[in-house]
C-alpha atoms as a PDB file:
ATOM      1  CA  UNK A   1     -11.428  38.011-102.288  1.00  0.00           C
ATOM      2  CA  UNK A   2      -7.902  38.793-100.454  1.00  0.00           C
ATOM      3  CA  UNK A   3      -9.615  40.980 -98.421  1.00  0.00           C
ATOM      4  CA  UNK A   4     -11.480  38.195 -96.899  1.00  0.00           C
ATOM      5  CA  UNK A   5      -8.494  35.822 -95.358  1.00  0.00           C
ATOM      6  CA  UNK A   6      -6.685  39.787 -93.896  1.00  0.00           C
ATOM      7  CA  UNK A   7      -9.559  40.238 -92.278  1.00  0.00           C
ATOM      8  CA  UNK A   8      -9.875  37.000 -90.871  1.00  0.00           C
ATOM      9  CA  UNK A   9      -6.157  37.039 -89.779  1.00  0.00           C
ATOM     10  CA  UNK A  10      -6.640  40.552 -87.966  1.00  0.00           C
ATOM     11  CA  UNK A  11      -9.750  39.115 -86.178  1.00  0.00           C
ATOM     12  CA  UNK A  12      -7.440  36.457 -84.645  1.00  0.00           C
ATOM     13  CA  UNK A  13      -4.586  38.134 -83.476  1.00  0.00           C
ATOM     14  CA  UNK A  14      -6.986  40.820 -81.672  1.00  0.00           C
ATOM     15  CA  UNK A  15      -8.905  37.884 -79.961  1.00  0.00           C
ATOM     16  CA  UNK A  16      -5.138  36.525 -78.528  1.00  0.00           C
ATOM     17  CA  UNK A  17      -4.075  39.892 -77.462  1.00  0.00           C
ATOM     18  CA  UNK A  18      -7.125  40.347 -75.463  1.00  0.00           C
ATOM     19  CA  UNK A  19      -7.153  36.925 -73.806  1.00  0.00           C
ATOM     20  CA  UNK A  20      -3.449  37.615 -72.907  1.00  0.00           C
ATOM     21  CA  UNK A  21      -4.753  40.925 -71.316  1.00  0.00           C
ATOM     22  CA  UNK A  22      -7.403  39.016 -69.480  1.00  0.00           C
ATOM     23  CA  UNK A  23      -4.672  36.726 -68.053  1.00  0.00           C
ATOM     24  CA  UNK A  24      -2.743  39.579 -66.373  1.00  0.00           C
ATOM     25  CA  UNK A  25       0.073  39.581 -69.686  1.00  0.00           C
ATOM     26  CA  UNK A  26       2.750  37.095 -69.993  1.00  0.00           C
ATOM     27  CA  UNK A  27       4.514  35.518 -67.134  1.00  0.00           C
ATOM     28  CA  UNK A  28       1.202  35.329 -65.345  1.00  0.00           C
ATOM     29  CA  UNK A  29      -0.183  31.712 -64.035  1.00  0.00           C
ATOM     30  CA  UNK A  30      -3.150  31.223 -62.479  1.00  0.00           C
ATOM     31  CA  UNK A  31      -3.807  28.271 -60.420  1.00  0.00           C
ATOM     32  CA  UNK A  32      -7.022  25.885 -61.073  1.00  0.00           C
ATOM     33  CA  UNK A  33      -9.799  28.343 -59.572  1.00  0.00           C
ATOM     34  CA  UNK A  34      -7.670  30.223 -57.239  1.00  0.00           C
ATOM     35  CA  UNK A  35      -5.693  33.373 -57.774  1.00  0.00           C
ATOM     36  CA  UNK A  36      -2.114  33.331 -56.662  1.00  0.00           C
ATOM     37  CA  UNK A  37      -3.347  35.411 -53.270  1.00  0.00           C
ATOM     38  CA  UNK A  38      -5.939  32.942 -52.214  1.00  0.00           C
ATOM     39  CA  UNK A  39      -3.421  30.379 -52.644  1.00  0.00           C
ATOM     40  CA  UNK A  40      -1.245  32.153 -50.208  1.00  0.00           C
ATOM     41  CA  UNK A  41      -4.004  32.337 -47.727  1.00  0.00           C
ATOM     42  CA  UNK A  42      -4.559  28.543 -47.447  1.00  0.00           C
ATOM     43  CA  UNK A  43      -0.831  28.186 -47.291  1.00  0.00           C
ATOM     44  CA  UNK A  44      -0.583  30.659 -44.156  1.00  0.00           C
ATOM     45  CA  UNK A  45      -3.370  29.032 -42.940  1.00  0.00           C
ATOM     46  CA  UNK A  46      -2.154  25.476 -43.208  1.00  0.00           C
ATOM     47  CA  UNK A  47       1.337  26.674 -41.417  1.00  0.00           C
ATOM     48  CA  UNK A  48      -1.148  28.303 -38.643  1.00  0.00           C
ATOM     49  CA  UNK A  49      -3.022  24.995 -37.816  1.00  0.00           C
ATOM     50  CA  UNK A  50      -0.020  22.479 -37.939  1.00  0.00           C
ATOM     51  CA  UNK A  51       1.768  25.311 -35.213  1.00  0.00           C
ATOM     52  CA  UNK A  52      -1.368  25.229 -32.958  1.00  0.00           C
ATOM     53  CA  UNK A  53      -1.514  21.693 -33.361  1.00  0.00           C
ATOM     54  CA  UNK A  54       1.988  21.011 -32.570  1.00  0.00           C
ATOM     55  CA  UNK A  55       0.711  22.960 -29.527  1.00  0.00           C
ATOM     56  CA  UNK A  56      -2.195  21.198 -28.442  1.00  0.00           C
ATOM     57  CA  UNK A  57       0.184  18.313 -28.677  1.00  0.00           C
ATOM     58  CA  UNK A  58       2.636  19.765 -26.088  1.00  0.00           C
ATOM     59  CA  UNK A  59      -0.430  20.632 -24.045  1.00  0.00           C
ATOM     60  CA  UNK A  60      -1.203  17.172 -24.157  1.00  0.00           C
ATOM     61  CA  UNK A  61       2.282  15.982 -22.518  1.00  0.00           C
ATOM     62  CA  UNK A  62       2.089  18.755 -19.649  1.00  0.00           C
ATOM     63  CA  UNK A  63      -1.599  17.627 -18.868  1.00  0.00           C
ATOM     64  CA  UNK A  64      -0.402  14.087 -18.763  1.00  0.00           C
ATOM     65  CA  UNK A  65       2.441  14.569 -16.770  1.00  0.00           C
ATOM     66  CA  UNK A  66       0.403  16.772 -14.059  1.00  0.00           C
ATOM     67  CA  UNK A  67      -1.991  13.731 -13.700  1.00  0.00           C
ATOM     68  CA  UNK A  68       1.165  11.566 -13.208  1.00  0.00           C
ATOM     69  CA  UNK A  69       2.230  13.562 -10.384  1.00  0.00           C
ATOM     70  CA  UNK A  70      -1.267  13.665  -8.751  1.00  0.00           C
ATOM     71  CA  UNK A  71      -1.654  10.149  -8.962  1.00  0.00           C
ATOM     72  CA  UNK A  72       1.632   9.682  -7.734  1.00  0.00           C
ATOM     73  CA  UNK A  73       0.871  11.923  -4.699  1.00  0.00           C
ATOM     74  CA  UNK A  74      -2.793  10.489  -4.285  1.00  0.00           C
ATOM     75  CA  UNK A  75      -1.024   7.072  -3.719  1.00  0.00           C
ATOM     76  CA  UNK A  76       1.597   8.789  -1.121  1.00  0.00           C
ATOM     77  CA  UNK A  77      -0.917  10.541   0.825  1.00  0.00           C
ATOM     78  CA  UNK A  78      -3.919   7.641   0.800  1.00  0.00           C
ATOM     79  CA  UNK A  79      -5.069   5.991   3.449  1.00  0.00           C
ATOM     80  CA  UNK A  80      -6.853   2.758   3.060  1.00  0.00           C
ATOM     81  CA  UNK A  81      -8.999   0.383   5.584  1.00  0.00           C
ATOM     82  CA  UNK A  82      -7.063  -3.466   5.985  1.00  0.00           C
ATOM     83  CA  UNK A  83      -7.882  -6.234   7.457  1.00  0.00           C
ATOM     84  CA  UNK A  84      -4.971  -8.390   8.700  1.00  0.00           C
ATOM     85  CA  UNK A  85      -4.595 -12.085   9.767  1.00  0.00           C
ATOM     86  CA  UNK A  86      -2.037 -13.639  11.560  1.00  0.00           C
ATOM     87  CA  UNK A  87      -0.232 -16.554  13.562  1.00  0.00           C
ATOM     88  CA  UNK A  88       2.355 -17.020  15.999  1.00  0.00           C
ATOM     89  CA  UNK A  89       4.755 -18.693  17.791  1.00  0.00           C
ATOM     90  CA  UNK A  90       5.336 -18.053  21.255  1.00  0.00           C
ATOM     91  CA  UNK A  91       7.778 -18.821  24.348  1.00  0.00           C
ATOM     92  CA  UNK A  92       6.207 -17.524  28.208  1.00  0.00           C
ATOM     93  CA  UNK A  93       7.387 -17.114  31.020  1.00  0.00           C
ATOM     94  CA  UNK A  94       5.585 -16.715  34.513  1.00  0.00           C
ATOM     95  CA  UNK A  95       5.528 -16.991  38.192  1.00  0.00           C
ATOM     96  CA  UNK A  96       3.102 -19.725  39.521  1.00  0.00           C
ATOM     97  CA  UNK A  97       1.579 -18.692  43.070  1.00  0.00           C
ATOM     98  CA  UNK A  98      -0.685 -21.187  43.367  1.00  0.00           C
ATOM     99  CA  UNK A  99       1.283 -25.386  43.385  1.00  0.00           C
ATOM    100  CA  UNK A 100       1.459 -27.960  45.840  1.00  0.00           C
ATOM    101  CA  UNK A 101       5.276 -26.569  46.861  1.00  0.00           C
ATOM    102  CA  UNK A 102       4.142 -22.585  46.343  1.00  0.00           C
ATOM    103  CA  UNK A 103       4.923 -19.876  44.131  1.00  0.00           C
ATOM    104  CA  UNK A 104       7.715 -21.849  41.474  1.00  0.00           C
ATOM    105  CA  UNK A 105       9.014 -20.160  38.045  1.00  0.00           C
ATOM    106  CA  UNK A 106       7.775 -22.231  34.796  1.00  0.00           C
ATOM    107  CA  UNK A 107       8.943 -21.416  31.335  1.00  0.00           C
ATOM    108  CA  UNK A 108       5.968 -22.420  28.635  1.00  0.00           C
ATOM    109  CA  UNK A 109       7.111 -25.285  25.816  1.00  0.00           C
ATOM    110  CA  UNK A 110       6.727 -23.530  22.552  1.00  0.00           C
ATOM    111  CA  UNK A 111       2.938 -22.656  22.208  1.00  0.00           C
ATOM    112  CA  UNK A 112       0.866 -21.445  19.307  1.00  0.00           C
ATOM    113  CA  UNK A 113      -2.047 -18.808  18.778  1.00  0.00           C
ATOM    114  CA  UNK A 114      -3.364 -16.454  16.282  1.00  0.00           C
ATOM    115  CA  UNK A 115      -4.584 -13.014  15.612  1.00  0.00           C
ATOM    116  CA  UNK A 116      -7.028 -10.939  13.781  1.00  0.00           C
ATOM    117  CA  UNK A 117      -7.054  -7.066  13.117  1.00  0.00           C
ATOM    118  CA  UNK A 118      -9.333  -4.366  11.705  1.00  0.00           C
ATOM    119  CA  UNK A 119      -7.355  -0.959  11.083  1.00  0.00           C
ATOM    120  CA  UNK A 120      -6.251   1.909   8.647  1.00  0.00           C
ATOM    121  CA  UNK A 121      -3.258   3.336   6.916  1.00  0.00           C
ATOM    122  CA  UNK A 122      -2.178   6.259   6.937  1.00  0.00           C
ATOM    123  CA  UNK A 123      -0.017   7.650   4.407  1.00  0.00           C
ATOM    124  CA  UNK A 124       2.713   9.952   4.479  1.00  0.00           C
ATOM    125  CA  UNK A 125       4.724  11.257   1.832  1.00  0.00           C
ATOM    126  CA  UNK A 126       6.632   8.305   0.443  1.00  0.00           C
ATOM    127  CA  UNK A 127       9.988   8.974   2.023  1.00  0.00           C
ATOM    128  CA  UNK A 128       8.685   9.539   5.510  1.00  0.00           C
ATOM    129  CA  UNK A 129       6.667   5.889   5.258  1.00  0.00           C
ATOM    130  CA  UNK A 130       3.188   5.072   6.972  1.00  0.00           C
ATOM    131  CA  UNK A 131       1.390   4.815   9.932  1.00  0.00           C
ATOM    132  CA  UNK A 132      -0.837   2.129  10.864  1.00  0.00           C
ATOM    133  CA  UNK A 133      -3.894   2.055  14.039  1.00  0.00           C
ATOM    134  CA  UNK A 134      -5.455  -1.044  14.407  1.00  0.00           C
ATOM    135  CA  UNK A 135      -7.437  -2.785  16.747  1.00  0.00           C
ATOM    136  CA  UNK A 136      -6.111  -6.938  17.640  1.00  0.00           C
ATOM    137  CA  UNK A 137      -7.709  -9.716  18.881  1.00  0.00           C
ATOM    138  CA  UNK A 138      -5.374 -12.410  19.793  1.00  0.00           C
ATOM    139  CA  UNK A 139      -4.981 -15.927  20.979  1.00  0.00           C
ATOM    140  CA  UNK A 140      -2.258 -18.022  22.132  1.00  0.00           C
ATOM    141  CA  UNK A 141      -1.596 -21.039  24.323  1.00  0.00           C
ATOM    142  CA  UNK A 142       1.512 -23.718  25.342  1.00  0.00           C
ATOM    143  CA  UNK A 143       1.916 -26.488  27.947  1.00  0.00           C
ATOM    144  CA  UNK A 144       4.003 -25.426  30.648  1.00  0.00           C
ATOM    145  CA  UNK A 145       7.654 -27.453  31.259  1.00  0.00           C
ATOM    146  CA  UNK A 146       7.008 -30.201  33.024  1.00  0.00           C
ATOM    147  CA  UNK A 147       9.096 -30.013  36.989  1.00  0.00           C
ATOM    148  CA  UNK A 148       9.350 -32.463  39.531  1.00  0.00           C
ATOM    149  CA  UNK A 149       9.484 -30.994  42.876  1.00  0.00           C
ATOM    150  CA  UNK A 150      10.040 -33.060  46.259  1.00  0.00           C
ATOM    151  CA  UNK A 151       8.525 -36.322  43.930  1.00  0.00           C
ATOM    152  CA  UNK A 152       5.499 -34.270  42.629  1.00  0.00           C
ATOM    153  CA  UNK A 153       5.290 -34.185  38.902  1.00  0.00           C
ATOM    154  CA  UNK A 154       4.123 -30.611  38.346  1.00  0.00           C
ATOM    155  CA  UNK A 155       2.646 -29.731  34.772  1.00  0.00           C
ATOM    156  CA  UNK A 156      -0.218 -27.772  33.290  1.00  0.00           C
ATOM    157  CA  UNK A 157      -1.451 -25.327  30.282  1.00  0.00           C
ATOM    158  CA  UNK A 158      -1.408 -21.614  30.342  1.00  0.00           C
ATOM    159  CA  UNK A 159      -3.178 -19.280  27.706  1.00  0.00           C
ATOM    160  CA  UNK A 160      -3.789 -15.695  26.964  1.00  0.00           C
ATOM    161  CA  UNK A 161      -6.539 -13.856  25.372  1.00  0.00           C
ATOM    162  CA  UNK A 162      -5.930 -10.184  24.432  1.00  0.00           C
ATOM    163  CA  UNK A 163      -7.338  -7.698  22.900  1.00  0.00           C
ATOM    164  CA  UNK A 164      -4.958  -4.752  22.155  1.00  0.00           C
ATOM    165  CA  UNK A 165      -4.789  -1.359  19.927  1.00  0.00           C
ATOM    166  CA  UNK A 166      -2.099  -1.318  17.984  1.00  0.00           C
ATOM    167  CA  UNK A 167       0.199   1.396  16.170  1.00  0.00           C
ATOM    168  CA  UNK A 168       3.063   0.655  13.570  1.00  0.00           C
ATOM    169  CA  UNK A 169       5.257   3.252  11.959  1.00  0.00           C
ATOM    170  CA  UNK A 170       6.562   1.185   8.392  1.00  0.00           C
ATOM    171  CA  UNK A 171       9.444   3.038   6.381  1.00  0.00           C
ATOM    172  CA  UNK A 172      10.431   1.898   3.330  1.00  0.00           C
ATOM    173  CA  UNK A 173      14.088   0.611   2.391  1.00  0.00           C
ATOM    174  CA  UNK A 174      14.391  -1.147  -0.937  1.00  0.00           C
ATOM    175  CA  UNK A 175      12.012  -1.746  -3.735  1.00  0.00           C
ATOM    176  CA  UNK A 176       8.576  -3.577  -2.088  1.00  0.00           C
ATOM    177  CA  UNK A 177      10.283  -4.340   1.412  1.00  0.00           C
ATOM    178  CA  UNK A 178       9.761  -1.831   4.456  1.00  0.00           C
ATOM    179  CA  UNK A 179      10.882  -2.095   8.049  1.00  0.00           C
ATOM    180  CA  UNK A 180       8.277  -1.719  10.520  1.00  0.00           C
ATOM    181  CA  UNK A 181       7.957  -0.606  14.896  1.00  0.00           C
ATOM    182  CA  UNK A 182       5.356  -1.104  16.798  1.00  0.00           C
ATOM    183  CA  UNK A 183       3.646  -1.161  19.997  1.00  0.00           C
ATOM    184  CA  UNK A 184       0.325  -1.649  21.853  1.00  0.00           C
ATOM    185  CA  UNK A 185      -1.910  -1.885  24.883  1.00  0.00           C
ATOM    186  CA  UNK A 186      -4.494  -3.453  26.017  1.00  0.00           C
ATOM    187  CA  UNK A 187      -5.929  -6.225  27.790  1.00  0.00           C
ATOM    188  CA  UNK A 188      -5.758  -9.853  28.607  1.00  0.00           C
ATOM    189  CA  UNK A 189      -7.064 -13.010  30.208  1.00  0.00           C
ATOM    190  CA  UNK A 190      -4.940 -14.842  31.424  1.00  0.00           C
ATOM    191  CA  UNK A 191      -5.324 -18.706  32.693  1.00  0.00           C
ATOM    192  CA  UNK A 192      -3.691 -21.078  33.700  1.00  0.00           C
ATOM    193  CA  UNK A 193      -4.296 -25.207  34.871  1.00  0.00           C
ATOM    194  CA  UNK A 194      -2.057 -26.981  37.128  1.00  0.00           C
ATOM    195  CA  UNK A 195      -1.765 -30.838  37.191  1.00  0.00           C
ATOM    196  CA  UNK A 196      -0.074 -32.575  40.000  1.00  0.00           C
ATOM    197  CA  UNK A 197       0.950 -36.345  39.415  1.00  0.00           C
ATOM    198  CA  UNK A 198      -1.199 -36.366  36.452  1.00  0.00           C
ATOM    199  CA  UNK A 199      -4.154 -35.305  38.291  1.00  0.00           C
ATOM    200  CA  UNK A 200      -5.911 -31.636  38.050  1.00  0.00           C
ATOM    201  CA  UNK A 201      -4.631 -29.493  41.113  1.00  0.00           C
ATOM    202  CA  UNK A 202      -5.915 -25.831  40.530  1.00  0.00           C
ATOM    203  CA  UNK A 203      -6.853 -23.794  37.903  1.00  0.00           C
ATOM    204  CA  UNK A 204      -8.074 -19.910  37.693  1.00  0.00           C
ATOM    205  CA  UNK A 205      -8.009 -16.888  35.239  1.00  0.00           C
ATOM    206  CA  UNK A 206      -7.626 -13.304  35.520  1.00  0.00           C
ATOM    207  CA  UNK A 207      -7.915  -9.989  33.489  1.00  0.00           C
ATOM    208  CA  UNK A 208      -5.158  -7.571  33.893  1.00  0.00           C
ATOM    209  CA  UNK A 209      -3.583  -5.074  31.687  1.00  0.00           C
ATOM    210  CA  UNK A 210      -1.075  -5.908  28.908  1.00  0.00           C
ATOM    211  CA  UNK A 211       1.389  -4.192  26.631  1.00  0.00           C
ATOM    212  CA  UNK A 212       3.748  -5.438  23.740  1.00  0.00           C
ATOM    213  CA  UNK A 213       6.036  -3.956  21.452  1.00  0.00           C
ATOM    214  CA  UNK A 214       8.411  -5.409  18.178  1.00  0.00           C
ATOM    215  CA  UNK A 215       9.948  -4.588  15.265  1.00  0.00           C
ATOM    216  CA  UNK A 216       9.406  -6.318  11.534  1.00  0.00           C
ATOM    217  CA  UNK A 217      10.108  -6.465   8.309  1.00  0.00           C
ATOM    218  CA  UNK A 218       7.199  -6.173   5.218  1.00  0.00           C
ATOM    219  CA  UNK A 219       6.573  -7.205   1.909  1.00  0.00           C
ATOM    220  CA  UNK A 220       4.681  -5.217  -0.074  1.00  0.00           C
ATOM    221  CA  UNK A 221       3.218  -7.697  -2.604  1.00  0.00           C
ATOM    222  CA  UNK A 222       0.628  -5.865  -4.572  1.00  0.00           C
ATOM    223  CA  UNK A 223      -0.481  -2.648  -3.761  1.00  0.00           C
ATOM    224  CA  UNK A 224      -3.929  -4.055  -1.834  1.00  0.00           C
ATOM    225  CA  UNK A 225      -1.691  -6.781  -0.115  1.00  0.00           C
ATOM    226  CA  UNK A 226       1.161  -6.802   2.060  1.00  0.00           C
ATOM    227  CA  UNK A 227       2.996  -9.276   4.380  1.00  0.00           C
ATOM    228  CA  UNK A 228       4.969  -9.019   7.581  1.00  0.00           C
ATOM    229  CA  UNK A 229       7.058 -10.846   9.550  1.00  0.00           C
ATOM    230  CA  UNK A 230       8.597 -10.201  13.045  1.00  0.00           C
ATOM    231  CA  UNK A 231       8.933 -10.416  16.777  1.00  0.00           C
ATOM    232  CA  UNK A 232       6.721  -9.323  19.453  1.00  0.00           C
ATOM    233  CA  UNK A 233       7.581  -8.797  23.137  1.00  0.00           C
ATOM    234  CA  UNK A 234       3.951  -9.293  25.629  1.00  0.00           C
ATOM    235  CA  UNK A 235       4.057  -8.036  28.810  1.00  0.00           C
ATOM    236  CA  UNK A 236       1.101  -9.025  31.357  1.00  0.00           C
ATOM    237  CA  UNK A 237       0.569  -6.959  34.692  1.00  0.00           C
ATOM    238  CA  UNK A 238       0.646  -9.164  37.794  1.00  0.00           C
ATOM    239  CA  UNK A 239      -2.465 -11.553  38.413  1.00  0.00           C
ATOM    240  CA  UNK A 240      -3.742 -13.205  41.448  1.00  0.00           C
ATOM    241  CA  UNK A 241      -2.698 -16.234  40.313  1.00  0.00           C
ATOM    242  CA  UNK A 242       0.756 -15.260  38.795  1.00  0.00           C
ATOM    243  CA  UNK A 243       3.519 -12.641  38.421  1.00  0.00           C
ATOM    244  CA  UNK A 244       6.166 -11.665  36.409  1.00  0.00           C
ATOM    245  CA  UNK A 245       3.898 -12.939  32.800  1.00  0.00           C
ATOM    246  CA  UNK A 246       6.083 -12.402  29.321  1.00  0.00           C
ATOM    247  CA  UNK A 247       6.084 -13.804  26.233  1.00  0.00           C
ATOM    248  CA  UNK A 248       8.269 -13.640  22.901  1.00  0.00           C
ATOM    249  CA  UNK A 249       6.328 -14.238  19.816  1.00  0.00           C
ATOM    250  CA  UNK A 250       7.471 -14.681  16.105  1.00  0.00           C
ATOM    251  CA  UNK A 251       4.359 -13.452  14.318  1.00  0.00           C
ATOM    252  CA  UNK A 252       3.249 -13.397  10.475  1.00  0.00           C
ATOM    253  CA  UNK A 253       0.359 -11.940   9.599  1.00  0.00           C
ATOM    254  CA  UNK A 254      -0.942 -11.062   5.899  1.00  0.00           C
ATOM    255  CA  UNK A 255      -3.331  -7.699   5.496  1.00  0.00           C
ATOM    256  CA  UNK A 256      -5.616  -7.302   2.806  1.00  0.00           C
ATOM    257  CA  UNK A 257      -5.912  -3.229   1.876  1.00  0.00           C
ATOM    258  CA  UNK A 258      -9.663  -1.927   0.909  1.00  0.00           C
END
């Protein structure tokens, strides 16, 4: 009968000695279903991804940054279609050929008149500005100063329609504000009605070549609209019915990009 609880004892210390065999011998862990070198591949492999993705992310940055910089230089180097709108004051200045005395000198009250454009812009790099083409149409009109000559009231209207092509170099100064030169050539029709006493005396118009040029100042309010301001020097060739035709203008116009 003593044999019987020996035997049983042997039988259980030869079943721990060969599960501690089976578990590599003392010291040895073993994680849940993975050896200790499979967990050392997921671990290298987890280090491997976060690197590339810490890459990708960089990546990411550059990309971004390069379509920064082509935007940026899309917007230097665009042109764009506008359409502008405008009205002035004006001042003239002319040689009357045809009055009851003869040629006489009349300087125009202040007169009024407007404009309307079609033209592009072209786009330089940012420091070097923009160039503009456009074609004008303009209006303008004022009563002449009324003169009294040997007991003759002399008075009248004169008016000039042109249509010019126009080219403006803008530069930029400070934040949305540019200064702008211009000039242009063209055409105009120029005519004029002279009243004698208060009665009708003569009137006549002509066409005959005419040139302006100015300087301004713009306001860049959004980037599809803009604003200037400035002053305009016209220049009319002679007519048959007058010489020496000029005019100063204060214009403001507002252009709407597309």
């Amino acid at each position: 009968m003593k044999k019987i609880p020996s035997l049983m004892a042997v039988s259980s210390v030869a079943l721990l000695v060969a599960s501690t065999a089976l578990a590599g011998g003392p010291g040895k862990k073993m994680g849940p279903g993975c050896p200790e070198a499979c967990q050392q591949q997921i671990d290298d492999l987890n280090s491997s991804q976060a690197q590339q993705n810490e890459q990708l992310g960089a990546h990411g940055k550059q990309l971004k940054n390069h379509e920064g910089r082509v935007t940026d230089l899309e917007k230097a180097f665009g042109d764009a279609w506008y359409a502008r709108i405008g009205a002035r004051a004006t001042w003239m200045n002319q040689d009357i050929l045809s009055t009851p005395q003869g040629e006489r000198n009349f300087d125009n009250e202040t007169g009024f008149g407007g404009a309307l454009a079609l033209g592009r812009e072209f786009s330089m790099y940012q420091a070097l500005g923009k160039f503009r083409a456009e074609l004008e149409f303009a209006y303008q009109s004022a009563d002449l100063d009324e003169r009294t000559i040997n007991n003759d009231r002399i008075d009248g209207e004169g008016s000039l329609a042109t249509v010019m092509a126009n080219g403006y170099y803008e530069l930029p100064v400070y934040d949305a504000f540019s200064v702008y030169a211009m000039a242009g050539l063209g055409f105009a029709k120029y005519d004029v009605d002279i009243n004698s006493n208060g009665t009708h005396w003569a009137g006549a118009s002509d066409n005959v070549f005419a040139y302006k040029a100015g300087v301004g100042l713009t306001y860049n309010f959004t980037d599809e609209i803009a604003g200037d301001l400035g002053y305009e020097y016209l220049g009319v060739a002679d007519t048959d019915i007058a010489n020496d035709i000029n005019g100063h203008n204060v214009v403001g116009s507002v252009r709407f990009k597309f």
